[in-house]
C-alpha atoms as a PDB file:
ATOM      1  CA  UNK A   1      17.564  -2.304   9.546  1.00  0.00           C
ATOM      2  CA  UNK A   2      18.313  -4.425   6.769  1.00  0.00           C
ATOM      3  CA  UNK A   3      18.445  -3.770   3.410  1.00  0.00           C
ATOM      4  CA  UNK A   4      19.135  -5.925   0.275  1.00  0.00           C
ATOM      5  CA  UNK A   5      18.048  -5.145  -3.504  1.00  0.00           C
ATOM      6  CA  UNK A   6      18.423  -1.814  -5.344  1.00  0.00           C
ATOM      7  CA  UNK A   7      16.516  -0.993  -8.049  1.00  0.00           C
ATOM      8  CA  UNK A   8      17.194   1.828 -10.529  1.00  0.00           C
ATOM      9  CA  UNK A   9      16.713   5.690 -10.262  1.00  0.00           C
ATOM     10  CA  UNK A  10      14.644   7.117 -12.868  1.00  0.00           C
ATOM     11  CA  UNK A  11      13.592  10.888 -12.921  1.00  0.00           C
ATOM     12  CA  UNK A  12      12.888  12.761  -9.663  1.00  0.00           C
ATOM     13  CA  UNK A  13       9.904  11.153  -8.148  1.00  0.00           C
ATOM     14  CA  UNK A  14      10.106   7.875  -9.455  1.00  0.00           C
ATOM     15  CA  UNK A  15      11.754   4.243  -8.713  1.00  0.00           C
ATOM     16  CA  UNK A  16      10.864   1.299 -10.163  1.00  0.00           C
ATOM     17  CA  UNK A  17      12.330  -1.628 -12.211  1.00  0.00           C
ATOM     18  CA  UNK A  18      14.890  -0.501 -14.883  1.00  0.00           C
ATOM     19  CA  UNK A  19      12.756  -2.003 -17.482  1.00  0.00           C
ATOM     20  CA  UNK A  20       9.663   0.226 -16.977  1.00  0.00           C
ATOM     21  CA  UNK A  21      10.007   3.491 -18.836  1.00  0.00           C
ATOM     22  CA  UNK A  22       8.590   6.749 -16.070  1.00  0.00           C
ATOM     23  CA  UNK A  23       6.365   8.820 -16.929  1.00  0.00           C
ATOM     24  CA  UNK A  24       3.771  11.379 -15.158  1.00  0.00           C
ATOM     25  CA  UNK A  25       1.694   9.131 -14.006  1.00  0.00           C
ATOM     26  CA  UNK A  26       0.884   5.214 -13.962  1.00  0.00           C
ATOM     27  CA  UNK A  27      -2.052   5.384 -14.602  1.00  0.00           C
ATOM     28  CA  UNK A  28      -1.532   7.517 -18.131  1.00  0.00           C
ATOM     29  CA  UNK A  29       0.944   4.392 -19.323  1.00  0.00           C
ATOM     30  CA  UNK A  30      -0.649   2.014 -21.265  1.00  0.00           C
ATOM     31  CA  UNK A  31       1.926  -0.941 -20.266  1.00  0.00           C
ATOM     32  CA  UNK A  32       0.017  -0.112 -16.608  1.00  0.00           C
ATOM     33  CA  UNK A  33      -2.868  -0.682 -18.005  1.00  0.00           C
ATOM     34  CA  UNK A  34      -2.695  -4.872 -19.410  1.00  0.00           C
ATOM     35  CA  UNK A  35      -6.314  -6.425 -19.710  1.00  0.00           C
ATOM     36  CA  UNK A  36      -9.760  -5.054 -18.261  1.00  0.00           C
ATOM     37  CA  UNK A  37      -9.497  -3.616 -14.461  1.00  0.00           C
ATOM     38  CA  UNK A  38     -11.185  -5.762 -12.113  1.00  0.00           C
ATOM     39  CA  UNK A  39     -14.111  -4.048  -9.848  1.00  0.00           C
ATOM     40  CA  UNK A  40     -13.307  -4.586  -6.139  1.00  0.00           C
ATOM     41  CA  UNK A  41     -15.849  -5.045  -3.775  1.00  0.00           C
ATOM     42  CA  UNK A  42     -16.289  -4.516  -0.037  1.00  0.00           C
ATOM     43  CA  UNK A  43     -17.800  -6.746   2.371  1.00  0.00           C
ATOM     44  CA  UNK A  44     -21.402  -5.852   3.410  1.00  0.00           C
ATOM     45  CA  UNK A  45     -20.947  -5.423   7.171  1.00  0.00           C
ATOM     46  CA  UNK A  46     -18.926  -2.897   6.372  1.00  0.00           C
ATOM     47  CA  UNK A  47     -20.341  -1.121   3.555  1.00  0.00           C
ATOM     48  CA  UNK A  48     -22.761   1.239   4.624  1.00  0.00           C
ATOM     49  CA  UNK A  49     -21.254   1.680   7.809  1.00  0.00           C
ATOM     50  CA  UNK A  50     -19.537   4.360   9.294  1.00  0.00           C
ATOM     51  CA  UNK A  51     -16.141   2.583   9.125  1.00  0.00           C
ATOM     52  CA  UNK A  52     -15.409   3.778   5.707  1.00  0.00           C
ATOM     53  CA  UNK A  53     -16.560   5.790   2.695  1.00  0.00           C
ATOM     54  CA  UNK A  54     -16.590   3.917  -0.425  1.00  0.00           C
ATOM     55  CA  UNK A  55     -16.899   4.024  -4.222  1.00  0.00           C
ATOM     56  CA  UNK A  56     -15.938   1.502  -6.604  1.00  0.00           C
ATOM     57  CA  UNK A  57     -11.925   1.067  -7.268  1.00  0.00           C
ATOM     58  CA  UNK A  58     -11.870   3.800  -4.021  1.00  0.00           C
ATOM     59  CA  UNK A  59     -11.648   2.954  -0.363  1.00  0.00           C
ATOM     60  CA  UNK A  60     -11.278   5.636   2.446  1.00  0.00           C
ATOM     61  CA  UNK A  61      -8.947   4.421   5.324  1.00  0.00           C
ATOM     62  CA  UNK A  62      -9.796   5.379   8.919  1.00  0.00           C
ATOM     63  CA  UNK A  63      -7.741   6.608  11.852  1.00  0.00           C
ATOM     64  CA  UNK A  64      -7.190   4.861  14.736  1.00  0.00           C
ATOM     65  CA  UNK A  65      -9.407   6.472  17.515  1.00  0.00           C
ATOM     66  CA  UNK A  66      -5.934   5.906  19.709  1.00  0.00           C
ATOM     67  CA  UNK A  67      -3.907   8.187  17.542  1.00  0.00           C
ATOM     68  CA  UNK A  68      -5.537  10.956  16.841  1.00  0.00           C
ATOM     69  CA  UNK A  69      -4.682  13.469  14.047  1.00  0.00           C
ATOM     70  CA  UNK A  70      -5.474  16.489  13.040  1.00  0.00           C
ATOM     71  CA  UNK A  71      -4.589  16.333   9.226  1.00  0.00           C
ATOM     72  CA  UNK A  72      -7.651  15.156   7.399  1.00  0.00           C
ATOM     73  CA  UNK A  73     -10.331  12.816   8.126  1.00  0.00           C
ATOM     74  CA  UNK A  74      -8.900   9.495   6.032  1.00  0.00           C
ATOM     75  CA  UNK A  75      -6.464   8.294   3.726  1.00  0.00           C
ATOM     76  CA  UNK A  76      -7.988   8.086  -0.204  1.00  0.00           C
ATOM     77  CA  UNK A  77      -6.799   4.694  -1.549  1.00  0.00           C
ATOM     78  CA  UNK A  78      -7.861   3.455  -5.153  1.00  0.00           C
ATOM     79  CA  UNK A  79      -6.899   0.114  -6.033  1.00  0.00           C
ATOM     80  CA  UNK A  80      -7.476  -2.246  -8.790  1.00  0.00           C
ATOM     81  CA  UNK A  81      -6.277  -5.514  -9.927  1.00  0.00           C
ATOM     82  CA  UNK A  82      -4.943  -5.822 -13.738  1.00  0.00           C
ATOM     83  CA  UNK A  83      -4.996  -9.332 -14.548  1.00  0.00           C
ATOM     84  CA  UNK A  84      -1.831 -10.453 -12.719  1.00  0.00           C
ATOM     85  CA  UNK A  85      -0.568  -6.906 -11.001  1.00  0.00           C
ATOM     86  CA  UNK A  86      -2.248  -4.706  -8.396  1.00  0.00           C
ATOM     87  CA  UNK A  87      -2.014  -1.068  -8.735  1.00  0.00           C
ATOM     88  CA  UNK A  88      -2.572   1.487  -6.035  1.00  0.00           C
ATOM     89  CA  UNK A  89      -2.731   5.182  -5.812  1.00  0.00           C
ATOM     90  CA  UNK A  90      -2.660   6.680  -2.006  1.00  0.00           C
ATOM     91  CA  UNK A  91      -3.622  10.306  -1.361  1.00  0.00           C
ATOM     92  CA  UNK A  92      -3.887  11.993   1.879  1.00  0.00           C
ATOM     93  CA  UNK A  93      -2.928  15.842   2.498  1.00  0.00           C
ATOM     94  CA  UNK A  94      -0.752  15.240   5.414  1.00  0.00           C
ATOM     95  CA  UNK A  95       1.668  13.374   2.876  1.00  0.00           C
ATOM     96  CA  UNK A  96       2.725  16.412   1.266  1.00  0.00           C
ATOM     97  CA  UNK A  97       6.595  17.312   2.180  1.00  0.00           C
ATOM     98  CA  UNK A  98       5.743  20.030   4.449  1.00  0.00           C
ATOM     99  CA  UNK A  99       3.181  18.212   6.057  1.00  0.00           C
ATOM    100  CA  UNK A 100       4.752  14.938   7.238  1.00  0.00           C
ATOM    101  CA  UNK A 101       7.805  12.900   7.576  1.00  0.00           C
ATOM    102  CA  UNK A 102       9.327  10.065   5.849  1.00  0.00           C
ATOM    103  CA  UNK A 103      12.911   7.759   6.094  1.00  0.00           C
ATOM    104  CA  UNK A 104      14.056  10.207   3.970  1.00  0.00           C
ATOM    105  CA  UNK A 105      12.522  11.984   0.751  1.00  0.00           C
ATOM    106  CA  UNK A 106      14.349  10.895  -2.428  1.00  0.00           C
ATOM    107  CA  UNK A 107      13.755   7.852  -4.306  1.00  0.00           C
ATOM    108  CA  UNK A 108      16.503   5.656  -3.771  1.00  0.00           C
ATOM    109  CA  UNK A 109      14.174   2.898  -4.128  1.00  0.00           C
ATOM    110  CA  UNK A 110      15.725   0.007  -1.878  1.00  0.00           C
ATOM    111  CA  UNK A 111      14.272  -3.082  -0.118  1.00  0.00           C
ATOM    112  CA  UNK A 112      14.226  -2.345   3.771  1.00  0.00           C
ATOM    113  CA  UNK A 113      12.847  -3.590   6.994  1.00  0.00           C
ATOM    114  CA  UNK A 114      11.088  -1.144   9.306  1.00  0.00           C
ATOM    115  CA  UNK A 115       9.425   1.288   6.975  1.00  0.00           C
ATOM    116  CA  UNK A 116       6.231   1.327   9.814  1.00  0.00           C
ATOM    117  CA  UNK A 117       7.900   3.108  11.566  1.00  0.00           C
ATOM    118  CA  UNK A 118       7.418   6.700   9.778  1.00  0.00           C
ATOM    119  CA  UNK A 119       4.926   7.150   6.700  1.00  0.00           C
ATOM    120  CA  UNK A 120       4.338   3.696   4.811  1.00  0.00           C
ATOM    121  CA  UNK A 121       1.231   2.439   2.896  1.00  0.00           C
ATOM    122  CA  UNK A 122       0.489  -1.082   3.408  1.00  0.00           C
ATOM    123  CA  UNK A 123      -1.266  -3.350   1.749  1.00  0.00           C
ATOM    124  CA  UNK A 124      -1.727  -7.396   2.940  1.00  0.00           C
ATOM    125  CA  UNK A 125      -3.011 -10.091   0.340  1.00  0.00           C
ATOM    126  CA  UNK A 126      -4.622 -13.245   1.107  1.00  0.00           C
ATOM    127  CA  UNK A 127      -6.726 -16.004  -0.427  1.00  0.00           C
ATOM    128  CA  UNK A 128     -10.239 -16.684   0.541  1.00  0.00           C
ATOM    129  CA  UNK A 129     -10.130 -19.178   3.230  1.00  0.00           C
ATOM    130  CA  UNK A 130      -6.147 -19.764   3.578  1.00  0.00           C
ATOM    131  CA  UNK A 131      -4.540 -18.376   6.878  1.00  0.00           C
ATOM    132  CA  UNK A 132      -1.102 -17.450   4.964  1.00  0.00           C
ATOM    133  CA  UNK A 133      -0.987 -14.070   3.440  1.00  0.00           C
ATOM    134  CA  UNK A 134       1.669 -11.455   2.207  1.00  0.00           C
ATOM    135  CA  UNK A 135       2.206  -7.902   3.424  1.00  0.00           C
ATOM    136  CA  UNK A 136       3.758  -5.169   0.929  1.00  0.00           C
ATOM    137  CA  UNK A 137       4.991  -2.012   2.452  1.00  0.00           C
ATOM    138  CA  UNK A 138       5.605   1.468   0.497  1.00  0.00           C
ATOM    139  CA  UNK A 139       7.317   4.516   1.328  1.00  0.00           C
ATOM    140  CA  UNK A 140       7.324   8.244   0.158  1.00  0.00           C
ATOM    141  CA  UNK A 141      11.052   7.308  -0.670  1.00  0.00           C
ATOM    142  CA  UNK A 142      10.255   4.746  -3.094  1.00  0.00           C
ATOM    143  CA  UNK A 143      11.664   1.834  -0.649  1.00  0.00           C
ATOM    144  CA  UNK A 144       9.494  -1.313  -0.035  1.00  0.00           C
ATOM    145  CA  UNK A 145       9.728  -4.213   1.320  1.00  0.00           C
ATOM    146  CA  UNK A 146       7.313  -7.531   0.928  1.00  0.00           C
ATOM    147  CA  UNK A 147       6.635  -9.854   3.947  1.00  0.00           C
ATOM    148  CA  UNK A 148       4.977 -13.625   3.787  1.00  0.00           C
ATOM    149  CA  UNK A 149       3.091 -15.068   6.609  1.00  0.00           C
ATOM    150  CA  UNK A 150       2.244 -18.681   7.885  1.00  0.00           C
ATOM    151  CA  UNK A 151      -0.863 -17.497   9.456  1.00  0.00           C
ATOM    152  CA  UNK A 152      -1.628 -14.504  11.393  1.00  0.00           C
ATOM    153  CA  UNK A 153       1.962 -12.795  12.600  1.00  0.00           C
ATOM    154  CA  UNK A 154       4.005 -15.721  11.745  1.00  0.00           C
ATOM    155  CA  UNK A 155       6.767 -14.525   9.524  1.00  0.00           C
ATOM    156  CA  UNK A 156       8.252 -16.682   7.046  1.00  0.00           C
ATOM    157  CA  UNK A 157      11.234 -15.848   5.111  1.00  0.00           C
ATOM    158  CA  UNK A 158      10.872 -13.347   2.733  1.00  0.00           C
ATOM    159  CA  UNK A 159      10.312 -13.841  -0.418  1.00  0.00           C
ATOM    160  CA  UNK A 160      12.498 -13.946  -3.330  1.00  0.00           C
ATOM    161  CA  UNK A 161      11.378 -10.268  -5.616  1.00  0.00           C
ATOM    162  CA  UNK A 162      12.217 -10.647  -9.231  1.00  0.00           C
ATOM    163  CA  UNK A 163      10.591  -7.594 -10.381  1.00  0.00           C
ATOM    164  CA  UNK A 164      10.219  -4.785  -7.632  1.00  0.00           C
ATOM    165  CA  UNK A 165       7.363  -2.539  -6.723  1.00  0.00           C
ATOM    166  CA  UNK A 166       7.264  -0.144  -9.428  1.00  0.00           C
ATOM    167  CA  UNK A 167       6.145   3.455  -7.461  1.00  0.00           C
ATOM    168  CA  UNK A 168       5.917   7.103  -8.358  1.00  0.00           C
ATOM    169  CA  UNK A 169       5.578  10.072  -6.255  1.00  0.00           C
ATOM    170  CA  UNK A 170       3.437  12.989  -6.743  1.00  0.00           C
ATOM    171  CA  UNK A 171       4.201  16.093  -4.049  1.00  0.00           C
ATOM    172  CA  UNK A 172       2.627  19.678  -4.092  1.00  0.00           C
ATOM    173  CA  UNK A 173       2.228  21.924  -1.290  1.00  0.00           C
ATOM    174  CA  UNK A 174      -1.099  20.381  -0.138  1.00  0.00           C
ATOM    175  CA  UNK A 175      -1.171  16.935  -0.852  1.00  0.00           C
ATOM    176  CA  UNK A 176       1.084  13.959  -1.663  1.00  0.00           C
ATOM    177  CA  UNK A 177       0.099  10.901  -4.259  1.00  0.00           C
ATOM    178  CA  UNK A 178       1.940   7.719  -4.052  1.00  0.00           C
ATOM    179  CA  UNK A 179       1.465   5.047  -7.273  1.00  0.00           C
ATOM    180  CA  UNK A 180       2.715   1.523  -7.330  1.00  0.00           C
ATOM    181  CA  UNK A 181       2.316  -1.231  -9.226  1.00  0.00           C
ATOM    182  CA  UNK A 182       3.275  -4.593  -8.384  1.00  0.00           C
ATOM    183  CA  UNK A 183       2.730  -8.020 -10.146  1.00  0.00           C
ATOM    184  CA  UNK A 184       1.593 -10.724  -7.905  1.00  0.00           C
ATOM    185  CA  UNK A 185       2.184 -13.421  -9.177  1.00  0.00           C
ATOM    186  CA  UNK A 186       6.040 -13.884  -8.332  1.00  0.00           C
ATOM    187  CA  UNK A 187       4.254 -13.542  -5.244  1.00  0.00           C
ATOM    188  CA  UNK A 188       2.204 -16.767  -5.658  1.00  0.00           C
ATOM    189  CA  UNK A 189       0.856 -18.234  -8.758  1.00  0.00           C
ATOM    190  CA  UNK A 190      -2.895 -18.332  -7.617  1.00  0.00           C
ATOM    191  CA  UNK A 191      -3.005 -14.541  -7.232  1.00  0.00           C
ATOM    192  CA  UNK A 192      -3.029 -14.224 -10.669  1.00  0.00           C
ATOM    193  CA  UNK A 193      -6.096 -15.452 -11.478  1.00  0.00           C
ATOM    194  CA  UNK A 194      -7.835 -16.795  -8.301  1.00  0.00           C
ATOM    195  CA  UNK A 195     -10.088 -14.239  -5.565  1.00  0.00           C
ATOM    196  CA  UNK A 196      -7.945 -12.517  -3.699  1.00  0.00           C
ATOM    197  CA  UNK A 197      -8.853 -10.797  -0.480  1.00  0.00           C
ATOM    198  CA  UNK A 198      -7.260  -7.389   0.477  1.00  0.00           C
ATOM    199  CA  UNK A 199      -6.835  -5.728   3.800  1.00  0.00           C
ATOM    200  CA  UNK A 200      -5.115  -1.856   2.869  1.00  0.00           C
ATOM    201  CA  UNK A 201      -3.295   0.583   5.964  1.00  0.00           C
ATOM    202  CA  UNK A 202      -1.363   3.921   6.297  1.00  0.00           C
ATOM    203  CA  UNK A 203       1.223   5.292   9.074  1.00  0.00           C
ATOM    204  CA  UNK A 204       1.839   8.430   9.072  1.00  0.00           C
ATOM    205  CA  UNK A 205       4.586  10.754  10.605  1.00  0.00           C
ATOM    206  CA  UNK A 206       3.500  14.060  11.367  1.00  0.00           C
ATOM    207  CA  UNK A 207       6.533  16.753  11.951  1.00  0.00           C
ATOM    208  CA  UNK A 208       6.935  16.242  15.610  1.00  0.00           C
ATOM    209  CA  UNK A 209       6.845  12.519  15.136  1.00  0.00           C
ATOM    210  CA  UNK A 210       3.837  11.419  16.005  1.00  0.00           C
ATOM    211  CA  UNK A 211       2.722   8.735  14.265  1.00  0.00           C
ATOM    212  CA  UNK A 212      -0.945   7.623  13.538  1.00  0.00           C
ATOM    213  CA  UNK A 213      -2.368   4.544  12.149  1.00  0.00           C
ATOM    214  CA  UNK A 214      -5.146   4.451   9.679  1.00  0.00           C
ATOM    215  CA  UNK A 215      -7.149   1.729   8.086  1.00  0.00           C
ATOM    216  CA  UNK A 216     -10.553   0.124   6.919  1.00  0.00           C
ATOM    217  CA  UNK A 217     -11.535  -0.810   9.966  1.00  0.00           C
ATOM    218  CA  UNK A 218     -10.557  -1.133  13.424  1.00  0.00           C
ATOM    219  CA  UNK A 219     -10.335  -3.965  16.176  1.00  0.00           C
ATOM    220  CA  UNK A 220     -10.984  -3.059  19.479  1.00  0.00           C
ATOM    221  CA  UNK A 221      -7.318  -2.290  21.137  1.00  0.00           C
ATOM    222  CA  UNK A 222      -4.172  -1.180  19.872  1.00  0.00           C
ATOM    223  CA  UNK A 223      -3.848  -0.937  15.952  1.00  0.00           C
ATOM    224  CA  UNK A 224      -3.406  -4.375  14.593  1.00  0.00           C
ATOM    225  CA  UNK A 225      -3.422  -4.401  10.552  1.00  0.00           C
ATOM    226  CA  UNK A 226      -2.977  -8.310  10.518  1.00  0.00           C
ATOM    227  CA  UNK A 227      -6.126  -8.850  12.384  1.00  0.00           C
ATOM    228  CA  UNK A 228      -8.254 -11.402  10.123  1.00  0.00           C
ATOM    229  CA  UNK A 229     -11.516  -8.972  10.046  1.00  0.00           C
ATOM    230  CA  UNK A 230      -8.964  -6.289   8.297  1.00  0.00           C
ATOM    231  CA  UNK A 231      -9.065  -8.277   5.300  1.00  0.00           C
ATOM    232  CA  UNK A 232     -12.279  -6.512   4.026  1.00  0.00           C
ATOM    233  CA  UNK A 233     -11.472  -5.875  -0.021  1.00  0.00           C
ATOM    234  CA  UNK A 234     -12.667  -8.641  -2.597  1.00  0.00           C
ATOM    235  CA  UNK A 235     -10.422  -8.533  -5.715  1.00  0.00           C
END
């Protein structure tokens, strides 16, 4: 596993980029909050459906009928996009500490390879009509790591990361809230202003290891969250 860029430690629960001051929530900080929110919207084979449950700014991510679980029925994801950042807020029950697994539960907030493979929320960005996209990967211990694609599955190297995912985590006995904010544009200059599409994902590590795989929607076969048709968000 490799690992490369360290950001700072704030207080317990909380790693982000030294230059955003922590507080108990994102969402109550006005510097999160930069221009009007942007309404997402779903597309219309799937709305309606059984795939998901949706409200605006909320999607509800599926599990995989191949990994079964019995924690909960879907992972709670609200998202938004604030002129150039995205901000998303990930709730699920089976994310509390006594309820799953993750690398490890402090915030040491470092870039890493291979967070998949225990509890990570994933999120892959695209424009409309370009096969190249970027994946961004979030952990319950405040690692991350951001991936760029040619098309679908072929990796490019990664991008340079001026200003790290900032991400705060909430934990009670029953349920578990990651936050992060991230600005896009570093990522490419279009996201900033142009449509974006959005495909969102969850793994998750129960205590005995098994992992299960949750998104929007499904292809047929094993879990594949680069599959084109998972890119069902408009931002």
């Amino acid at each position: 596993m490799t690992r490369t860029r360290t950001r700072t430690k704030l207080r317990q629960g909380w790693s982000c980029h030294s230059s955003i001051t922590a507080s108990l929530s994102l969402f109550e900080k006005a510097d999160f909050h930069r221009g009007s929110p942007t309404t997402i919207g779903i597309d219309d084979k799937l709305a309606g459906t059984g795939a998901a449950r949706y409200k605006p700014g909320m999607v509800a991510l599926q599990c995989h009928p191949r990994t079964p679980t019995g924690a909960g029925d879907s992972v709670d994801i609200t998202v938004e996009r604030r002129q150039r950042d995205l901000v998303l807020r990930a709730t699920h029950p089976l994310l509390s500490k006594e309820g799953a697994r993750g690398r490890s539960w402090s915030t040491s907030g470092t870039r890493a390879d291979g967070l998949w493979n225990h509890t990570c929320i994933e999120a892959f960005l695209r424009l409309p009509g370009e096969p190249g996209y970027h994946e961004i990967n979030l952990a319950p211990s405040g690692d991350w790591q951001i991936y760029r694609f040619r098309e679908y599955r072929e990796l490019l190297p990664l991008p340079d990361i001026r200003v790290p995912p900032c991400i705060a985590i909430e934990r009670s006995h029953t349920a578990f809230v990651l936050e992060a904010r991230l600005d896009l544009v570093q990522l490419d200059p279009r996201y900033g202003s142009e449509p974006l599409q959005l495909a969102l994902a969850a793994v998750l590590e129960e205590q005995d290891g098994r992992l299960s795989y949750w998104a929007l929607a499904h292809p047929d076969g094993a879990p594949d969250f680069h599959h084109p048709d998972a890119f069902r968000i408009r931002l």
